[in-house]
Protein backbone atom coordinates (compact mmCIF):
# COMPACT_ATOMS: atom_id res chain seq x y z
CA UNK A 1 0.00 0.00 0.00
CA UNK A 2 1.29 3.39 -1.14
CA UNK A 3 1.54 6.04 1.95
CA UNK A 4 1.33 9.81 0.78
CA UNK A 5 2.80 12.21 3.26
CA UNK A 6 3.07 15.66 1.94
CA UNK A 7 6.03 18.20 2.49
CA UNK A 8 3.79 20.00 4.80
CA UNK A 9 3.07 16.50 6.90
CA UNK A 10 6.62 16.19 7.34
CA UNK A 11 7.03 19.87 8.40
CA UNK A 12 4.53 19.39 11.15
CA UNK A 13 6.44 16.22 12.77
CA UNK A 14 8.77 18.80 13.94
CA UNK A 15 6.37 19.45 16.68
CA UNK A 16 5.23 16.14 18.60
CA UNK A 17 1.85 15.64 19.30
CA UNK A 18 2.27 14.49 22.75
CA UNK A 19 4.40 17.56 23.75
CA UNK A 20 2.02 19.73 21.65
CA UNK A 21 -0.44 18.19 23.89
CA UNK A 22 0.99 18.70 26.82
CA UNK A 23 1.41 22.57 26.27
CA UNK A 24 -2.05 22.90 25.98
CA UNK A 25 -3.16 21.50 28.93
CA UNK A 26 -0.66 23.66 30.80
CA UNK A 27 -1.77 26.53 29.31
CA UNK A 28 -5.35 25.59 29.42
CA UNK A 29 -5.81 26.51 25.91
CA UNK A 30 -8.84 24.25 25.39
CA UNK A 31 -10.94 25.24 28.43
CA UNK A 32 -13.72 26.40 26.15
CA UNK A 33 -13.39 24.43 23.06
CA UNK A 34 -16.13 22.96 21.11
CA UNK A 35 -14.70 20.48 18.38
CA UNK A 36 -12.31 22.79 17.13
CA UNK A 37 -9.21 21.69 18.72
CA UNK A 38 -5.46 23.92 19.38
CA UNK A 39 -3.75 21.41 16.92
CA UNK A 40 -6.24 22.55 14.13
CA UNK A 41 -5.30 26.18 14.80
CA UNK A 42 -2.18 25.61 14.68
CA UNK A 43 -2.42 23.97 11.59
CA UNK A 44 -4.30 26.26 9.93
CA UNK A 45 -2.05 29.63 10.86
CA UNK A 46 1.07 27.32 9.56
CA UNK A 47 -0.52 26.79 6.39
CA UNK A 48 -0.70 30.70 6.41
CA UNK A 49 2.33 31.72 6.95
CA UNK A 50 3.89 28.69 4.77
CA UNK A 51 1.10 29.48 1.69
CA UNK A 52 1.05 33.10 2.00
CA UNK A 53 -2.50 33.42 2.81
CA UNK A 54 -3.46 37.12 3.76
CA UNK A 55 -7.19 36.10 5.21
CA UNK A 56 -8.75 33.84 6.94
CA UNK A 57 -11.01 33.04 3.57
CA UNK A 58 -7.48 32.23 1.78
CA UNK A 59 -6.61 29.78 4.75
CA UNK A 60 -10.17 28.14 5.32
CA UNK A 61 -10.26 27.96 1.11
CA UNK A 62 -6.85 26.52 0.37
CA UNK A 63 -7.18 23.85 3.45
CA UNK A 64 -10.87 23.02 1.48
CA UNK A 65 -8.76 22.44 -1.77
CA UNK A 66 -6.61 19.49 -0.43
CA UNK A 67 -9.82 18.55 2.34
CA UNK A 68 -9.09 14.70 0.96
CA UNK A 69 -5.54 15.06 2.07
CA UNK A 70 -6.07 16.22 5.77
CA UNK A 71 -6.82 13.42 7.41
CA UNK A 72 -2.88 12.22 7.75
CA UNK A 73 -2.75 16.12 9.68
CA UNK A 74 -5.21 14.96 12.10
CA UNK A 75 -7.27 18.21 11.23
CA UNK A 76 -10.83 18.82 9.46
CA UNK A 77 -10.96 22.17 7.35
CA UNK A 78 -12.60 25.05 10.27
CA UNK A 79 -15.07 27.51 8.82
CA UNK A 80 -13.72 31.37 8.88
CA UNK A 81 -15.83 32.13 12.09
CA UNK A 82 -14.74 29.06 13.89
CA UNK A 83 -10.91 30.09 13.18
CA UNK A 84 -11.44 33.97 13.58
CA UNK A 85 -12.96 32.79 17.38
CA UNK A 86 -9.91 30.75 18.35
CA UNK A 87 -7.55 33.17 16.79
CA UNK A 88 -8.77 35.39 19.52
CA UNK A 89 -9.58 33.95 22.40
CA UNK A 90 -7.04 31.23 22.60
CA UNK A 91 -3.97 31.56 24.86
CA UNK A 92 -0.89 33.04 23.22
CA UNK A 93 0.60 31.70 26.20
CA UNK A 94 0.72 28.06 24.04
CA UNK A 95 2.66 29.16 21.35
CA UNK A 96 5.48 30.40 23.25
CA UNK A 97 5.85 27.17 24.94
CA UNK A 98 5.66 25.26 21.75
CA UNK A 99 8.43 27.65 20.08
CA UNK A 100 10.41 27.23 23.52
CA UNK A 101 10.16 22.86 22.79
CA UNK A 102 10.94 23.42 19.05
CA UNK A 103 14.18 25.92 19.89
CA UNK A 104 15.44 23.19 22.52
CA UNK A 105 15.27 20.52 20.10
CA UNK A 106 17.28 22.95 17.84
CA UNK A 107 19.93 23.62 20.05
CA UNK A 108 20.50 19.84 20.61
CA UNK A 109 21.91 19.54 17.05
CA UNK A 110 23.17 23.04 16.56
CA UNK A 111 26.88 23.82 17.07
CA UNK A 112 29.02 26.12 18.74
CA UNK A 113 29.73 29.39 17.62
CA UNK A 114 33.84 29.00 15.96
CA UNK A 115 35.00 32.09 18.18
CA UNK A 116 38.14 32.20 20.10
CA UNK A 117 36.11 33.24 23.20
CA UNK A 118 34.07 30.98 25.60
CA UNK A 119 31.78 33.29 26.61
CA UNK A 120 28.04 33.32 25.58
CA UNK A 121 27.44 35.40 22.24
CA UNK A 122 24.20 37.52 21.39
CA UNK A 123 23.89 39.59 18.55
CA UNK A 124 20.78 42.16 19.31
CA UNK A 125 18.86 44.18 16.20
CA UNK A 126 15.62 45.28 14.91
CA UNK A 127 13.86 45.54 11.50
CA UNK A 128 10.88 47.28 10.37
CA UNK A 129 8.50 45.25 8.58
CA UNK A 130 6.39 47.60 5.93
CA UNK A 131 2.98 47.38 6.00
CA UNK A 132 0.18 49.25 3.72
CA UNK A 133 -1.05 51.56 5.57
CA UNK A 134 -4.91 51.63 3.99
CA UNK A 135 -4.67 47.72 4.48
CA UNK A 136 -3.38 48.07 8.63
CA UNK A 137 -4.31 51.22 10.48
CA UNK A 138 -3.44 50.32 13.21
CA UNK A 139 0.00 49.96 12.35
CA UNK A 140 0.77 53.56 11.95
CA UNK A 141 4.46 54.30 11.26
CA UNK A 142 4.71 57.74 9.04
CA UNK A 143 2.02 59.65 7.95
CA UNK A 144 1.38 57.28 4.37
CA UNK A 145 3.24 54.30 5.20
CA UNK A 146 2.38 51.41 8.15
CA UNK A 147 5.28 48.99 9.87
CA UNK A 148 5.29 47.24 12.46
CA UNK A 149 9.11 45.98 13.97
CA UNK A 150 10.50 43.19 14.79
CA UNK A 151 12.93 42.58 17.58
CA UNK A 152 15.29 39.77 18.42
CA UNK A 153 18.37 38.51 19.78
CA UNK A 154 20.65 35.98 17.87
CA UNK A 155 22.19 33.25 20.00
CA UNK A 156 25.67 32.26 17.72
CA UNK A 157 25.61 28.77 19.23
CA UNK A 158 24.07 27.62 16.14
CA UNK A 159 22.77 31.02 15.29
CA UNK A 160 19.21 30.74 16.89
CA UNK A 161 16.90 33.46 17.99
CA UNK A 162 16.27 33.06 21.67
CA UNK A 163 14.12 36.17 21.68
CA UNK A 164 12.12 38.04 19.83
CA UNK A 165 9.23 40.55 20.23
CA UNK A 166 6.48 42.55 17.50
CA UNK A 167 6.18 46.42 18.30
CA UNK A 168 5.00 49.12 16.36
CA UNK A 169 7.04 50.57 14.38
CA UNK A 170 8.08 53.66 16.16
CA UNK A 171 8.73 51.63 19.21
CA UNK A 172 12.96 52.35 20.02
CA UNK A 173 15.00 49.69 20.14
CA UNK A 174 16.70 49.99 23.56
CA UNK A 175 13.29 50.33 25.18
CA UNK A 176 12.82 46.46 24.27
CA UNK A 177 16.53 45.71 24.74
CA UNK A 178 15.75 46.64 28.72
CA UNK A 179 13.16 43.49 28.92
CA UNK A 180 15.47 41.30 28.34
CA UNK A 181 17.69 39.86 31.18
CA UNK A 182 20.88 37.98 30.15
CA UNK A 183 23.39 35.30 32.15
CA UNK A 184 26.36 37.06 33.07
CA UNK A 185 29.38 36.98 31.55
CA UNK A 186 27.21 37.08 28.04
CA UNK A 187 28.72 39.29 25.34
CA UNK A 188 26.31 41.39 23.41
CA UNK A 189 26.52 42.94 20.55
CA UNK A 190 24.27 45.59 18.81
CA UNK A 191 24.75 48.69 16.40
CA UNK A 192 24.39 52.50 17.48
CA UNK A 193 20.49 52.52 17.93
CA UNK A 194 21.10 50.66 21.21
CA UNK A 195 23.25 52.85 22.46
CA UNK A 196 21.72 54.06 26.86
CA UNK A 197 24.76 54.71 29.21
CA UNK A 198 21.69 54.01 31.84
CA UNK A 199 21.24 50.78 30.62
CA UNK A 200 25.07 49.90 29.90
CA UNK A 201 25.36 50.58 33.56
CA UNK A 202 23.10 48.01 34.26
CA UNK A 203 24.76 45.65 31.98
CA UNK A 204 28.07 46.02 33.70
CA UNK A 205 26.20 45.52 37.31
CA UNK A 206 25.12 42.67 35.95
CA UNK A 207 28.19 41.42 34.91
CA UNK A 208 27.66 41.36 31.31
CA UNK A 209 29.98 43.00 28.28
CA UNK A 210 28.74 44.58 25.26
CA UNK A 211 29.86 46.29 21.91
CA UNK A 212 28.19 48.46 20.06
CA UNK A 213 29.03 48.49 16.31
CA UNK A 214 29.83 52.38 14.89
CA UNK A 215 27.56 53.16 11.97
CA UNK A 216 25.15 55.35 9.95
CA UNK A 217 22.47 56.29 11.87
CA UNK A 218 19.05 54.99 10.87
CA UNK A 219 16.24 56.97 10.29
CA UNK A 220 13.56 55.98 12.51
């Protein structure tokens, strides 16, 4: 007997079910379910972000197309409503655990950074994401043009993000950069937008060592 499993299928045994599972009971993600279960969500948003989908009636439509070739995903095809409810009322508390079990896994077969020193390495930076303004209002950036911004911090033991964080675009980069607590001895790394004596102070307290690369400013 021929077995099909798609590229996606294969994609989505990088998260195990029972530790997928086990998230959402901790988080208690599906207190108020009714049939439509976390792993379907879950499904469904990485089909967006993997197919490029830009609405819920592009996700709930392309997961109809192939609705003969779900049932190896464990998932039925949700209506837009169904999805639109989970979307928000479901814990984003479960996602963050399930990135936290996928970046461990990662770091068990990623190597260590070739540097001469031993210390912990983090690279820290930001990029604004453009966004059409008429399409996202609430993403106001300038006074014709939406962004929102990304922040993260780059581990170079295998060069993973440990952290990272949406804002709007206007938000500064050092005012994130403060959230963040770090072992010490870590060496961090970031351009001139992240440049606070205040916080540098509290780096050093903390026992912590950081360079800041010289550059053009950016406009923010």
């Amino acid at each position: 007997m021929t077995r099909f499993c798609s590229i996606f299928s294969q994609l989505l045994q990088l998260f195990p079910r029972i530790e997928f599972q086990q998230a959402v009971v901790t988080t208690k993600a599906e207190r108020h379910a009714r049939g439509f279960t976390c792993w379907g969500q879950f499904v469904a948003m990485l089909f967006c972000q993997l197919g490029r989908a830009h609405s819920l009636r592009e996700i709930c439509g392309g997961l109809a197309s192939c609705e003969g070739k779900l049932a190896h995903l464990g998932i039925e095809t949700p209506s837009r409503a169904t999805l639109a409810y989970a979307n928000a009322h479901r814990p984003w508390q479960l996602f963050e655990q399930v990135f936290h079990q996928l970046l461990g896994r990662c770091r068990e077969v990623a190597g260590a950074h070739r540097f001469r020193f031993k210390n912990k390495l983090l690279s820290l930076d930001a990029t604004v994401i453009d966004l059409c303004a008429e399409m996202f209002p609430w993403a106001t950036f300038r006074r014709t043009k939406g962004a929102v911004k990304l922040h993260f911090t780059l581990d170079h033991d295998g060069c993973l993000p440990t952290w990272m964080l949406i804002t709007e675009g206007k938000r500064h980069e050092v005012t994130v950069a403060r959230q963040q607590t770090f072992p010490p001895g870590t060496i961090l790394v970031f351009d001139r937008g992240y440049v606070d004596f205040a916080w540098f102070a509290a780096l050093d307290a903390a026992k912590c060592r950081q360079f800041a690369l010289v550059g053009k400013a950016r406009r923010q």
